[in-house]
N, C-alpha and C. Protein backbone atom coordinates (compact mmCIF):
# COMPACT_ATOMS: atom_id res chain seq x y z
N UNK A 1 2.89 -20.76 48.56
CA UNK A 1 4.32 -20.68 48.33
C UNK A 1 4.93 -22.08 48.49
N UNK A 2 6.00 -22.35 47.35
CA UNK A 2 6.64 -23.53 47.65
C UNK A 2 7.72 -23.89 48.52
N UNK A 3 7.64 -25.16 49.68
CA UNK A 3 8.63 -24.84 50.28
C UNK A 3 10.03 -25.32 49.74
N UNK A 4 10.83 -24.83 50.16
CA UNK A 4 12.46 -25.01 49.95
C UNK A 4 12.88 -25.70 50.81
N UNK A 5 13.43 -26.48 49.72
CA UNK A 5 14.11 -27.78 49.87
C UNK A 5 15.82 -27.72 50.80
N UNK A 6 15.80 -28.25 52.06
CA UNK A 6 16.79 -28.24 53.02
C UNK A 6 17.34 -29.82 52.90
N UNK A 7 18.43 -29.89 52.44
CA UNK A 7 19.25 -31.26 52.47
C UNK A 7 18.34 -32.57 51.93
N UNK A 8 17.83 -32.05 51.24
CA UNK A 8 16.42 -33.39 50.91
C UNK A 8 17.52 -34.30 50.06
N UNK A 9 18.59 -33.97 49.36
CA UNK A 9 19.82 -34.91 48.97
C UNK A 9 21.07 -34.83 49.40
N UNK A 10 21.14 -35.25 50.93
CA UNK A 10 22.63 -34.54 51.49
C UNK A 10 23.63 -35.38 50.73
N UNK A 11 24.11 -34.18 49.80
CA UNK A 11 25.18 -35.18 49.43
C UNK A 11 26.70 -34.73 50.22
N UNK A 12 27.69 -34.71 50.68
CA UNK A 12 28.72 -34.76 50.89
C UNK A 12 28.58 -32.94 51.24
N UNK A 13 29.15 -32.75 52.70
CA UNK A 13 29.02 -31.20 53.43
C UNK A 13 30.47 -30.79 52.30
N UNK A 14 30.96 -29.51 51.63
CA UNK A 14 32.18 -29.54 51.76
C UNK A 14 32.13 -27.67 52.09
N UNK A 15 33.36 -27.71 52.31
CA UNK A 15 33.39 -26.53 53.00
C UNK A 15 35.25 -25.76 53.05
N UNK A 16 35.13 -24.04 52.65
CA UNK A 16 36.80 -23.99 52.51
C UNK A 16 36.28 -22.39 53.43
N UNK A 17 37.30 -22.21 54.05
CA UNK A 17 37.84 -21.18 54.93
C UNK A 17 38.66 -20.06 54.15
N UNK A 18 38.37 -18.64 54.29
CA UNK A 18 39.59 -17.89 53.84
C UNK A 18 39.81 -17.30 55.21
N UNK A 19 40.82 -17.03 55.54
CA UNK A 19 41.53 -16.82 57.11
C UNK A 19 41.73 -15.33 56.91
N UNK A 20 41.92 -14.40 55.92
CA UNK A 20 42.24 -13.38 55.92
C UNK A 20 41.22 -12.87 55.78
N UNK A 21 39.80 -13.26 55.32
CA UNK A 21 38.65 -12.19 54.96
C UNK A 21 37.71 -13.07 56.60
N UNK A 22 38.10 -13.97 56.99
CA UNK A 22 37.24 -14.60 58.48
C UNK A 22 35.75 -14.87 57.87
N UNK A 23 35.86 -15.78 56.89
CA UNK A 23 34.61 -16.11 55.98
C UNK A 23 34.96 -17.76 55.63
N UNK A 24 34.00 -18.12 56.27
CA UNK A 24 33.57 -19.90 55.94
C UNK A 24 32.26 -19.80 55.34
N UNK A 25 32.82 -20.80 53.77
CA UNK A 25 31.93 -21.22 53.00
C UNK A 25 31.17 -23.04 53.19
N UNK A 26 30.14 -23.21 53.20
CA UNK A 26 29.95 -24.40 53.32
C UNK A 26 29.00 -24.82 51.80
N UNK A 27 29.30 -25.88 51.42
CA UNK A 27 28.68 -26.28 49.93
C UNK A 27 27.95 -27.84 50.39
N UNK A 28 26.77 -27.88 50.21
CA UNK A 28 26.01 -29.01 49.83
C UNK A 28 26.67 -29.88 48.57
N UNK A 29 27.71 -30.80 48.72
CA UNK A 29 28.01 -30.75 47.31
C UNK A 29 28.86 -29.84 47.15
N UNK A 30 29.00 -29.97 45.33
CA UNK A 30 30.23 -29.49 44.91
C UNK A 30 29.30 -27.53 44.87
N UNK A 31 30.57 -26.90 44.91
CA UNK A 31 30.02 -25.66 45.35
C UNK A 31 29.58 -25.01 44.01
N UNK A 32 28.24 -24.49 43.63
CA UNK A 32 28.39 -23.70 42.04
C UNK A 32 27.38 -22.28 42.15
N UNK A 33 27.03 -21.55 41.44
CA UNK A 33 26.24 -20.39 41.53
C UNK A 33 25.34 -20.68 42.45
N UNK A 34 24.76 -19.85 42.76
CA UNK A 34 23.56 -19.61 43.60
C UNK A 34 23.26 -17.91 44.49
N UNK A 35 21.92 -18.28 44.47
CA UNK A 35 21.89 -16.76 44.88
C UNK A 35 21.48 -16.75 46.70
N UNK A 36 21.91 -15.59 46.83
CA UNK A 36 22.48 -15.40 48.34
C UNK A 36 21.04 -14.64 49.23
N UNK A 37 21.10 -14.67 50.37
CA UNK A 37 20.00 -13.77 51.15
C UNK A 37 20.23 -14.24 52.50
N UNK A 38 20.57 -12.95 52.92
CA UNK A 38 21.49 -12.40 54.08
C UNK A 38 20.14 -12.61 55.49
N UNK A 39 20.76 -13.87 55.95
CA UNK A 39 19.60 -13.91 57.15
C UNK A 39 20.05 -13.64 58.60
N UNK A 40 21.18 -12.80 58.50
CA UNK A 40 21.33 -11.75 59.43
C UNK A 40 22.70 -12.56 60.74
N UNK A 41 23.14 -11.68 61.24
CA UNK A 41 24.53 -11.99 62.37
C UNK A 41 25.05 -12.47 61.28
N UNK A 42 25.74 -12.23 59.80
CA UNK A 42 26.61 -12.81 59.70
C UNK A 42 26.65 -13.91 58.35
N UNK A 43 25.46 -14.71 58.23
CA UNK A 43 24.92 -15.66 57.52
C UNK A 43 24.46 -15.34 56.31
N UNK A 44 24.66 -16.38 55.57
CA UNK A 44 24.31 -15.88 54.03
C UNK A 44 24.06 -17.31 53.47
N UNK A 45 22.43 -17.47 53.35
CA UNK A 45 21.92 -18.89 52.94
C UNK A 45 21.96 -18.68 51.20
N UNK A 46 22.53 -19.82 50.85
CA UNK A 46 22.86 -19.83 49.67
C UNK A 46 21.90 -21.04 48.75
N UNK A 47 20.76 -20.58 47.77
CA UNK A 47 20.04 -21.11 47.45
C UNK A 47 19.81 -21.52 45.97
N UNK A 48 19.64 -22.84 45.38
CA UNK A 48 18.99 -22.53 43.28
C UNK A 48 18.11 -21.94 43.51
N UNK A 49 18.19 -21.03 42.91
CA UNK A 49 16.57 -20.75 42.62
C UNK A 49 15.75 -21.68 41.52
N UNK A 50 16.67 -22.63 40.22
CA UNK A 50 15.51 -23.12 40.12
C UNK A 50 15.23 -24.30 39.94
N UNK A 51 16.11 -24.83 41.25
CA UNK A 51 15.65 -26.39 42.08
C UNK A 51 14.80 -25.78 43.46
N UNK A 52 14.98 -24.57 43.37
CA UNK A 52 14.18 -24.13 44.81
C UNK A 52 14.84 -24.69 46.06
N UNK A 53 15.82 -24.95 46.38
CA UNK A 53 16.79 -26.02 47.27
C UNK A 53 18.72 -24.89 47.96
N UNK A 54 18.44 -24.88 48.91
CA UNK A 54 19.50 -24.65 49.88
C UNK A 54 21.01 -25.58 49.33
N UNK A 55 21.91 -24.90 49.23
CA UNK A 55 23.15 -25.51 48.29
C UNK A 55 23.98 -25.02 49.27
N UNK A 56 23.94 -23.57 50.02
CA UNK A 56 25.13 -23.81 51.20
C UNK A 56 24.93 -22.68 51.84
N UNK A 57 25.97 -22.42 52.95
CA UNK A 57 25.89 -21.09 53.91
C UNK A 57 27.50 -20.43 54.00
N UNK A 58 27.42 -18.76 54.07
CA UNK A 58 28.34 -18.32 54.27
C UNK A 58 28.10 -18.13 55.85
N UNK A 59 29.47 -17.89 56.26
CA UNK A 59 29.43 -17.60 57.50
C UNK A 59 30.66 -16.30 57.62
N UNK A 60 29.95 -15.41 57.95
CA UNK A 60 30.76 -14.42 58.05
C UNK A 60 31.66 -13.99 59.40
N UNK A 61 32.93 -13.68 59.69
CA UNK A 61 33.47 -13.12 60.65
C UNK A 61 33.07 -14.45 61.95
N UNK A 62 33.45 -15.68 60.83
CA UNK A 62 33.54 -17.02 61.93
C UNK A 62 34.46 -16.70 63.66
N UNK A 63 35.87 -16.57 63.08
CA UNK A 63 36.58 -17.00 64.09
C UNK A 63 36.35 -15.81 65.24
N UNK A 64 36.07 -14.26 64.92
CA UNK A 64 36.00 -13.23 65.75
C UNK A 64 34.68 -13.54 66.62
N UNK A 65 33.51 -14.07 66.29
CA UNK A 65 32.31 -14.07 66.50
C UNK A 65 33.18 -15.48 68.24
N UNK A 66 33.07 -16.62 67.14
CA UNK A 66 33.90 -17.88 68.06
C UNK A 66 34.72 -17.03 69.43
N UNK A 67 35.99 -16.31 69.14
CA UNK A 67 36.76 -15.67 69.89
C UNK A 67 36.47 -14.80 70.63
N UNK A 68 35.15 -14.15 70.56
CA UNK A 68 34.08 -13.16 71.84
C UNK A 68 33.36 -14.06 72.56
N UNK A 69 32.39 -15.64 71.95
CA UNK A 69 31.97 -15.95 72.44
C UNK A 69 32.77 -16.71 73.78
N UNK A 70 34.43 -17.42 73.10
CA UNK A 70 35.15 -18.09 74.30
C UNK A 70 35.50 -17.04 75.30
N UNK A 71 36.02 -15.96 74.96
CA UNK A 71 36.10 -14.88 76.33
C UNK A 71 35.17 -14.95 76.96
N UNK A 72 33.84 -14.85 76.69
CA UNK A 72 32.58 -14.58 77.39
C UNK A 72 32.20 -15.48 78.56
N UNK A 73 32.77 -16.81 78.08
CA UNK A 73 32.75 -17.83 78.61
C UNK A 73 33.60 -18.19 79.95
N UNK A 74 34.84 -17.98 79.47
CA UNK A 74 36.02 -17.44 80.13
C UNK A 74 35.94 -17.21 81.38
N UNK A 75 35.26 -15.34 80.66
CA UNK A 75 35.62 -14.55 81.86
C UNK A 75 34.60 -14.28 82.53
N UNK A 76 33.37 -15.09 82.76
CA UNK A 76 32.07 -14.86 83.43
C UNK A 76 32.13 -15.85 84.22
């Protein structure tokens, strides 16, 4: 199996927030198709399939995840 390619051309992180769905997108680069596979808590590695190469990550239910972990912190 071939391996997949992780930042082997970091070009420029960019990255946009929607506040109402609590979903951060991050783009290797400018952001364009790619297909998704859900690697669990949340995450969604976003890959070409045919550069074989990692292009970005969703992050699901950012700020709630963030906002349990600071209580936790908090209040222990």
């Amino acid at each position: 199996m071939e391996a997949l390619k992780i930042l082997e051309h970091p070009d420029k992180v960019k990255w946009d927030y929607d506040e109402e769905a609590d979903v951060l997108y991050l783009s290797i680069g400018d952001p364009k198709p790619a297909a998704g596979v859900d690697i669990g808590e949340g995450v969604v590695l976003r890959y070409d399939e045919n550069a074989n190469e990692v292009v970005g990550l969703t992050l699901i239910g950012l700020r709630a995840r963030l906002m349990k972990e600071l209580s936790t912190r908090t209040s222990g």
